[in-house]
Protein backbone atom coordinates (compact mmCIF):
# COMPACT_ATOMS: atom_id res chain seq x y z
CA UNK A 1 -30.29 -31.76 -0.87
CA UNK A 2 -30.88 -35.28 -1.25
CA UNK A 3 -27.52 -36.11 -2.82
CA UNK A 4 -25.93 -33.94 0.03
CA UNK A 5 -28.22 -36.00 2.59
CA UNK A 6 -26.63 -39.25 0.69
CA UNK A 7 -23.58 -38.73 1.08
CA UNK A 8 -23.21 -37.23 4.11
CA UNK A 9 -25.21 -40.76 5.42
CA UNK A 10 -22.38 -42.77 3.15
CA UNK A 11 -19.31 -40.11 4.68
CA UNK A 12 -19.86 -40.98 8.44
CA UNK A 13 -18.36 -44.85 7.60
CA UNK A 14 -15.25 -43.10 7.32
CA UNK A 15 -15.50 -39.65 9.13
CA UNK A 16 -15.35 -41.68 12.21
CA UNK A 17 -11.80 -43.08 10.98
CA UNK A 18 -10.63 -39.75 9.99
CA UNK A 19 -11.35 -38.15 13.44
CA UNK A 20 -9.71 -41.17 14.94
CA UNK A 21 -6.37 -40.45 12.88
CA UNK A 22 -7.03 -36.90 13.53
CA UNK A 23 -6.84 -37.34 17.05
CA UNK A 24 -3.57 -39.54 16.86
CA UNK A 25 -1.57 -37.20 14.77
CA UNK A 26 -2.05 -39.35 11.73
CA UNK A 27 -3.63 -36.73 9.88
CA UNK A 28 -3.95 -32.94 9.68
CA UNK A 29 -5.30 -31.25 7.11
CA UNK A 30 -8.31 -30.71 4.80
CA UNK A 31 -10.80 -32.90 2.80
CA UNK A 32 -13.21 -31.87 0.53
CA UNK A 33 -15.91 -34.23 -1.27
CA UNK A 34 -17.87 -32.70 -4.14
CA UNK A 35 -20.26 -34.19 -6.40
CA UNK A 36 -20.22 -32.97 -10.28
CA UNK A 37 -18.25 -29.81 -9.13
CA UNK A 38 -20.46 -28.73 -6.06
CA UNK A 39 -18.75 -29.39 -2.71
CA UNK A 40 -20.55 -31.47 -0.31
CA UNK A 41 -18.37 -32.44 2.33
CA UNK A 42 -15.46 -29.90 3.31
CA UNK A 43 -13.57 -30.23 6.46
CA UNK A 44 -10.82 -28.94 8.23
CA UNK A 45 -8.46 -30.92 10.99
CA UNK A 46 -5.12 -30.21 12.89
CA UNK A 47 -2.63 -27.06 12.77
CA UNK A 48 -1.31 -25.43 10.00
CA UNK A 49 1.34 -23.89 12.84
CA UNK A 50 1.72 -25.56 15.83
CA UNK A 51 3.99 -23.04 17.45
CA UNK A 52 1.49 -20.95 16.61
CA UNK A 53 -1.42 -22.35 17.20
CA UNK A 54 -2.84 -21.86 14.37
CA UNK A 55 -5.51 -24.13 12.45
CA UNK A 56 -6.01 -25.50 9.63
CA UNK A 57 -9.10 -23.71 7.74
CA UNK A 58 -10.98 -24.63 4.48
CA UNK A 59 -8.58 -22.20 2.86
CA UNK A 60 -5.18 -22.90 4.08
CA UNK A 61 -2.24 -23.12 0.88
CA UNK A 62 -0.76 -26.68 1.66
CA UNK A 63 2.45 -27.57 -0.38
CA UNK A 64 1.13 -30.47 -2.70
CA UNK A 65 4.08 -32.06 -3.71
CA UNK A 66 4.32 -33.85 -7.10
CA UNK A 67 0.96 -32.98 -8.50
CA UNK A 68 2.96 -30.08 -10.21
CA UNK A 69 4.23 -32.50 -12.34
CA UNK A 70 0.96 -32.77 -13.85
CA UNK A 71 0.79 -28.85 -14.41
CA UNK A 72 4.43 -29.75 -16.26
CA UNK A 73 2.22 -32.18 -18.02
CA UNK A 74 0.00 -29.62 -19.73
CA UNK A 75 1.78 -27.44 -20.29
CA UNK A 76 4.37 -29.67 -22.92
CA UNK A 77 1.61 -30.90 -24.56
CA UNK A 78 0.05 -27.36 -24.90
CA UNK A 79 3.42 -26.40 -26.84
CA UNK A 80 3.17 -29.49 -28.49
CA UNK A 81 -0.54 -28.94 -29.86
CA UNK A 82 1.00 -25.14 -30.87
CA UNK A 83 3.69 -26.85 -33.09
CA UNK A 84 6.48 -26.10 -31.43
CA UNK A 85 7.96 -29.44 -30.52
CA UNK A 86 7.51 -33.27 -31.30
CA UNK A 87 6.56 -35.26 -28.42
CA UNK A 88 8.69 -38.32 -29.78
CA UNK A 89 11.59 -36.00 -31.19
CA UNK A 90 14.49 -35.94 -29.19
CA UNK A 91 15.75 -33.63 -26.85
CA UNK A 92 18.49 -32.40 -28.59
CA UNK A 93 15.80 -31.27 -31.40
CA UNK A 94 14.10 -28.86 -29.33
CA UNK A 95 16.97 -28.20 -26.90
CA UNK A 96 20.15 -27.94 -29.02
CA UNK A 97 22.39 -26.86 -26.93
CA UNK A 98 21.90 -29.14 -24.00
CA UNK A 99 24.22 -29.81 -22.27
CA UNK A 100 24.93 -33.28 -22.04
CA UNK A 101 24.86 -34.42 -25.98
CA UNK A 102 24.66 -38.03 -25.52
CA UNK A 103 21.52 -38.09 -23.27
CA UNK A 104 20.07 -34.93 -25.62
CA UNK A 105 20.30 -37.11 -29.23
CA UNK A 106 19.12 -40.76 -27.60
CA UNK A 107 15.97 -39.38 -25.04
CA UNK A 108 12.29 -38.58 -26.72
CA UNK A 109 10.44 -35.67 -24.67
CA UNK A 110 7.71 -38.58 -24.57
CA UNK A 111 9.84 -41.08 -23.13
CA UNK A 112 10.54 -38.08 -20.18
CA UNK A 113 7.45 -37.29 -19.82
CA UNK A 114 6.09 -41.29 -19.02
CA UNK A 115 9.60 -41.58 -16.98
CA UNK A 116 11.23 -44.08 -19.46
CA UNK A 117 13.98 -41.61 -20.22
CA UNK A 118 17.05 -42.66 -18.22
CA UNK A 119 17.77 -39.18 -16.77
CA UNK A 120 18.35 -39.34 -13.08
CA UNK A 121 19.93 -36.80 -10.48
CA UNK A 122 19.20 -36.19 -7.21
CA UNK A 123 17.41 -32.98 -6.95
CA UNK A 124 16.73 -32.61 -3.14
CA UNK A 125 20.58 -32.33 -2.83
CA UNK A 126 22.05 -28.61 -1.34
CA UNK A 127 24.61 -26.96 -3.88
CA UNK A 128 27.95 -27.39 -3.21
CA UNK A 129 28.83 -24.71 -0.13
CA UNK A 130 25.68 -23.79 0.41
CA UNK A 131 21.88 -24.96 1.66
CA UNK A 132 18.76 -26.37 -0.15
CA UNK A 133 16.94 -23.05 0.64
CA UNK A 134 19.75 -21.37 -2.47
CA UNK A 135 17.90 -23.76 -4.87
CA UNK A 136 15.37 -21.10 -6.32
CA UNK A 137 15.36 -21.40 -9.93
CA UNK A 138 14.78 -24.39 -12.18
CA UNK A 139 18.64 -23.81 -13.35
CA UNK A 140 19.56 -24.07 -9.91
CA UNK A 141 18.03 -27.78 -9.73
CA UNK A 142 19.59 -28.72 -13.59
CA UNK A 143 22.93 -27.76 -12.07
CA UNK A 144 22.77 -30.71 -8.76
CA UNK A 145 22.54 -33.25 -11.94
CA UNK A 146 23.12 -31.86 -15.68
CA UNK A 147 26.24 -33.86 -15.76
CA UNK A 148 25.11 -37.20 -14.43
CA UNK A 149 24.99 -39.70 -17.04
CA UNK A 150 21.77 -41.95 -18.07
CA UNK A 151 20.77 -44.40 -15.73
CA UNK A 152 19.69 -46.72 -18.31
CA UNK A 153 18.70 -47.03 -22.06
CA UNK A 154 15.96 -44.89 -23.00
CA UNK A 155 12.71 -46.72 -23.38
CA UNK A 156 14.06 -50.19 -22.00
CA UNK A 157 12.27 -49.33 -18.36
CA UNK A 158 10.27 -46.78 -16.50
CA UNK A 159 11.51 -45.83 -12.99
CA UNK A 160 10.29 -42.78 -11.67
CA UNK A 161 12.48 -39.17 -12.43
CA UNK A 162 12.27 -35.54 -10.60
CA UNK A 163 15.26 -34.85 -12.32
CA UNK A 164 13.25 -35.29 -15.77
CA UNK A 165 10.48 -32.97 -14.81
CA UNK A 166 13.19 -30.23 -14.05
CA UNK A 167 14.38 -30.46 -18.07
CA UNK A 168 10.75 -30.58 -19.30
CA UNK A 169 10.64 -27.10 -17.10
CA UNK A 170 13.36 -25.64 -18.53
CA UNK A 171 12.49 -26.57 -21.44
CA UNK A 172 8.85 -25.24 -21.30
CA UNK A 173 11.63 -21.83 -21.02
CA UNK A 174 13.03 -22.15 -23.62
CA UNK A 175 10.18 -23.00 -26.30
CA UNK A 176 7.43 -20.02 -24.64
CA UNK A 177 9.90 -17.80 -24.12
CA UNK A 178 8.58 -17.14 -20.45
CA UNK A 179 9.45 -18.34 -17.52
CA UNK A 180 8.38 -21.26 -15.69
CA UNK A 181 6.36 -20.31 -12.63
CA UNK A 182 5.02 -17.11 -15.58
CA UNK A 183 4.06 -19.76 -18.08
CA UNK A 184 2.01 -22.10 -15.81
CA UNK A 185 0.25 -19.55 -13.97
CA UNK A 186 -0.77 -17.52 -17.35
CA UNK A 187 -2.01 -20.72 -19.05
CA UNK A 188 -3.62 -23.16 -16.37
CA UNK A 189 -3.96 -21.25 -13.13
CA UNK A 190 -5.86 -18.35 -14.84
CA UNK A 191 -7.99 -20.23 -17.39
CA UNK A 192 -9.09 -22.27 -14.29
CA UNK A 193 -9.27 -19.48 -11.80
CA UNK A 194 -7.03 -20.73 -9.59
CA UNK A 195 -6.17 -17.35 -7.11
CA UNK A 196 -4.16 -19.37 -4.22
CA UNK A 197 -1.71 -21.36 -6.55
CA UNK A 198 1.64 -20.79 -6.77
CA UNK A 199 5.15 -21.67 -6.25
CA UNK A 200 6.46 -19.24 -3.53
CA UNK A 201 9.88 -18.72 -1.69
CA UNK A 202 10.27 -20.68 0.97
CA UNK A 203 10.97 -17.44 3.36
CA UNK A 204 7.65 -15.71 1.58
CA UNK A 205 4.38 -17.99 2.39
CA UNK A 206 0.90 -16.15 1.89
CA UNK A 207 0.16 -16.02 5.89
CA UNK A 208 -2.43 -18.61 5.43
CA UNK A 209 -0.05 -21.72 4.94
CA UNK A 210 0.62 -24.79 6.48
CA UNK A 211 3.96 -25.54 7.79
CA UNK A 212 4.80 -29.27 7.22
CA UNK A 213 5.94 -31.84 10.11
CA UNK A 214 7.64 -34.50 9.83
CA UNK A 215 8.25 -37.33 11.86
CA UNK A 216 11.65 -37.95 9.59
CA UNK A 217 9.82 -40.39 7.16
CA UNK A 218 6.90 -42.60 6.67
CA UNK A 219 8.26 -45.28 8.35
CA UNK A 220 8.96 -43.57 11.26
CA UNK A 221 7.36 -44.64 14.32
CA UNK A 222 3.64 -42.71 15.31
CA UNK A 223 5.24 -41.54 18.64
CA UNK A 224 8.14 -39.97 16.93
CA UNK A 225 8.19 -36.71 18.18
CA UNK A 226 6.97 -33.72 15.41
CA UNK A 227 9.34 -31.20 13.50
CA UNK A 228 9.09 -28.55 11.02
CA UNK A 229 10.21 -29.68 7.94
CA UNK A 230 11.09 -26.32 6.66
CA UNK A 231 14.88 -27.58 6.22
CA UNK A 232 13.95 -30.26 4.33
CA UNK A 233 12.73 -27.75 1.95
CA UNK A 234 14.15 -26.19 -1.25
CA UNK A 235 14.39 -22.58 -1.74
CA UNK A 236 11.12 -22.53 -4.40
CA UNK A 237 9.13 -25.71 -5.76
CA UNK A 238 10.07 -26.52 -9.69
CA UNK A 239 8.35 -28.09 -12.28
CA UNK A 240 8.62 -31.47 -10.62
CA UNK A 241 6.73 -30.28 -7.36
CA UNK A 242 6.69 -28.13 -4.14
CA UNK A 243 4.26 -25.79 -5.58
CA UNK A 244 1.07 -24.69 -3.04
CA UNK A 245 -2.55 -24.90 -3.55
CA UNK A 246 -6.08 -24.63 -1.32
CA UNK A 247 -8.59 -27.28 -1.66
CA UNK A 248 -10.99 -25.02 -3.07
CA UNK A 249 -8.60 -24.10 -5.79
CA UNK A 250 -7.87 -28.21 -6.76
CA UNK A 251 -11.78 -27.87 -6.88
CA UNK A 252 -11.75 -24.84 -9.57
CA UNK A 253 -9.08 -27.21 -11.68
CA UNK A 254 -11.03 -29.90 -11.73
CA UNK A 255 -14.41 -27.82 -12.83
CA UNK A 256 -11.71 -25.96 -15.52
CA UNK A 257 -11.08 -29.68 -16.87
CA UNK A 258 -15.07 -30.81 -16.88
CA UNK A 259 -15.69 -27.50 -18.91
CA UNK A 260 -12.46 -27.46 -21.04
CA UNK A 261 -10.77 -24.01 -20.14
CA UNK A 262 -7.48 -25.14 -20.25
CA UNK A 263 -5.63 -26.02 -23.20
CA UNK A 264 -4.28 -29.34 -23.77
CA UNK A 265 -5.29 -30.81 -20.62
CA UNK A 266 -6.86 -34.04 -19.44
CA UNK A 267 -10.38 -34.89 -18.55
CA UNK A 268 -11.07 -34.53 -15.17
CA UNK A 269 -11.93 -38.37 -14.98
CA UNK A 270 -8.22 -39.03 -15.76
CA UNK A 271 -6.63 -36.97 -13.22
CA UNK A 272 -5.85 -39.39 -10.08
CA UNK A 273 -2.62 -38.12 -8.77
CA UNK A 274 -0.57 -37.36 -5.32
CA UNK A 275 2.42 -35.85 -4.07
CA UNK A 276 4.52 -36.80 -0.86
CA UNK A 277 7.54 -36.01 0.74
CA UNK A 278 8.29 -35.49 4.48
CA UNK A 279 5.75 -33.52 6.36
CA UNK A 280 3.48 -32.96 3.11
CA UNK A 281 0.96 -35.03 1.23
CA UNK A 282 -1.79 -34.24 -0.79
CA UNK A 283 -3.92 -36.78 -3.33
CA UNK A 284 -6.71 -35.31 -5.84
CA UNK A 285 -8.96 -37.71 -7.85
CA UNK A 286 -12.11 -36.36 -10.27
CA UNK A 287 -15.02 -37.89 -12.08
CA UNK A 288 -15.07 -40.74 -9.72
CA UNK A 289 -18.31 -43.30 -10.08
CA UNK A 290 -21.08 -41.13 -9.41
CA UNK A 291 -19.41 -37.80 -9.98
CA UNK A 292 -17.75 -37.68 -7.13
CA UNK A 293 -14.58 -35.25 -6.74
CA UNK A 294 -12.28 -36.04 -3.62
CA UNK A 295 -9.34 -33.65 -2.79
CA UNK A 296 -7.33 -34.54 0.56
CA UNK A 297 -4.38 -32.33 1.54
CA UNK A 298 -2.34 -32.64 4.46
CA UNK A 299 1.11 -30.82 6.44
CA UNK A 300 1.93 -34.32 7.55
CA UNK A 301 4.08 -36.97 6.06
CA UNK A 302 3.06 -39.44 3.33
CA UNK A 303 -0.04 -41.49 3.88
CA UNK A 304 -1.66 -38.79 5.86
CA UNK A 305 -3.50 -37.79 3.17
CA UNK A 306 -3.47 -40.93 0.87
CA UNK A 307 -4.88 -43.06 3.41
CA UNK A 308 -7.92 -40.61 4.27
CA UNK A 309 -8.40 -40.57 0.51
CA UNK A 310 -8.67 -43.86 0.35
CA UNK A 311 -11.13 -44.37 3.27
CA UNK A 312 -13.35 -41.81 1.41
CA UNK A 313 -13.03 -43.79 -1.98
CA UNK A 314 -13.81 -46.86 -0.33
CA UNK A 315 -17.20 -45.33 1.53
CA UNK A 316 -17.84 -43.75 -1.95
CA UNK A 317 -18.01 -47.38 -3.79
CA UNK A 318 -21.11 -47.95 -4.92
């Protein structure tokens, strides 16, 4: 009770803030503040559907974006800890038939993983003749770029790569045998209980999701009027991001890394990670200073929900 009287005292420097953005449009969504694994603070803002009016709740699925990746993250160093590939092998190693032999013999999977691999490809394209809702499958993405060539040497820079995470998927396929979507769920979202996490179709939501609006971009003006940004969206989230989770669920992964259920993974005191793209942002960040957990989702555009985290961090600071 007393740490729950604490912060609550600490939380009103920037609940005040929140509301304010709240009220603006600036932010929509759902924050939750938990000290070693107990929530404290948990509160819910906005509309997960505006034409329906419908609000956001403590449980609403919110599409978080690239913290997928780090999902993609465990689960290559989970086959890497079972033997069956070398982090700094190369590609063309574990993937033999790749497609693209020059990229497959010079790239590591380490140097793919930290985004110093060279591979590039724009994977929020449509295929050619049809829409971005017919990209469903992780092959689906690997086709908008397979045959691109490296961007630059392996290992001379780092510049940030969806298109890399998409191969590390596939390849996560191709080592376990199972697929993607099968393979993560089995081995993190199960170990960590995890019930509301998932990469769904973009035409089959669980009912209680939030639609994301956009006001075209982050640099958009704040009166720019809202839309859905369901056409921005691809058919199914990959192993680079789009996937859906709950607050309460980011809450169970973080407890699942304190208390080492999942295989291969990081401490919870290293996970500090966000995801963005028009009409979605989410951050999670564990084992801050004090114990402190903070979780911030949102069906708005990038900083909704980076900027609220921040506020939080910031009142959190001891």
């Amino acid at each position: 009770m007393i740490a729950f009287l604490a912060l609550a005292a600490v939380f009103q420097i920037s609940e005040a803030r929140v509301d304010s953005l709240a009220n603006a449009q600036q932010f929509s969504g759902v924050i939750l503040v938990a000290k070693n694994g107990t929530p404290l603070v948990e509160r819910a803002y906005g509309m997960a559907d505006r034409e329906a009016g419908r609000a956001n709740d403590l449980e609403t699925s919110f599409n978080i974006g690239s913290i997928n990746k780090l999902f993609t993250q465990v689960a290559i160093r989970q086959l890497a800890d079972a033997g069956k590939l070398n982090l700094d092998s190369t590609l063309a190693r574990a993937w033999p038939d790749y497609p693209n032999q020059d990229i497959a013999r010079k790239v590591t999977i380490r140097q793919i993983l930290t985004m110093q691999s060279g591979i590039q490809g724009n994977i929020f394209a449509a295929p050619a003749g049809k829409t971005r809702h017919d990209v469903v499958s992780l092959q689906d993405y690997f086709e908008l770029f397979k045959n691109e060539p490296l961007q630059f040497e392996p290992g001379s820079k780092q510049q940030y790569s969806n298109a890399g995470y998409i191969v590390l998927g596939l390849l996560i396929e191709k080592l376990s045998g199972e697929n993607y979507y099968e393979y993560i769920r089995r081995h993190i979202y199960e170990p960590a209980g995890m019930t509301q996490t998932g990469s769904w179709r973009v035409d089959r939501w669980p009912a209680n999701t939030a639609i994301g609006y956009t006001r075209g971009g982050q640099d958009a003006p704040p009166t720019t009027p809202l839309q859905r940004n369901t056409d921005f969206l691809p058919g199914k989230g990959s192993s680079a991001g789009g996937g859906y989770s709950t607050a309460h669920d980011l809450l169970r992964l973080m407890n699942a890394l304190r208390t080492h259920k999942i295989a291969s993974a990081p401490e919870a005191g290293n996970v500090g990670v966000a995801g963005g793209a028009p009409g979605l942002n989410a951050a999670v960040e564990g084992d801050l200073p004090g114990g402190y957990d903070v979780i911030v989702l949102a069906n708005l555009d990038p900083p909704a929900a980076e900027r609220v985290a921040r506020l939080i961090r910031s009142a959190l600071a001891p």
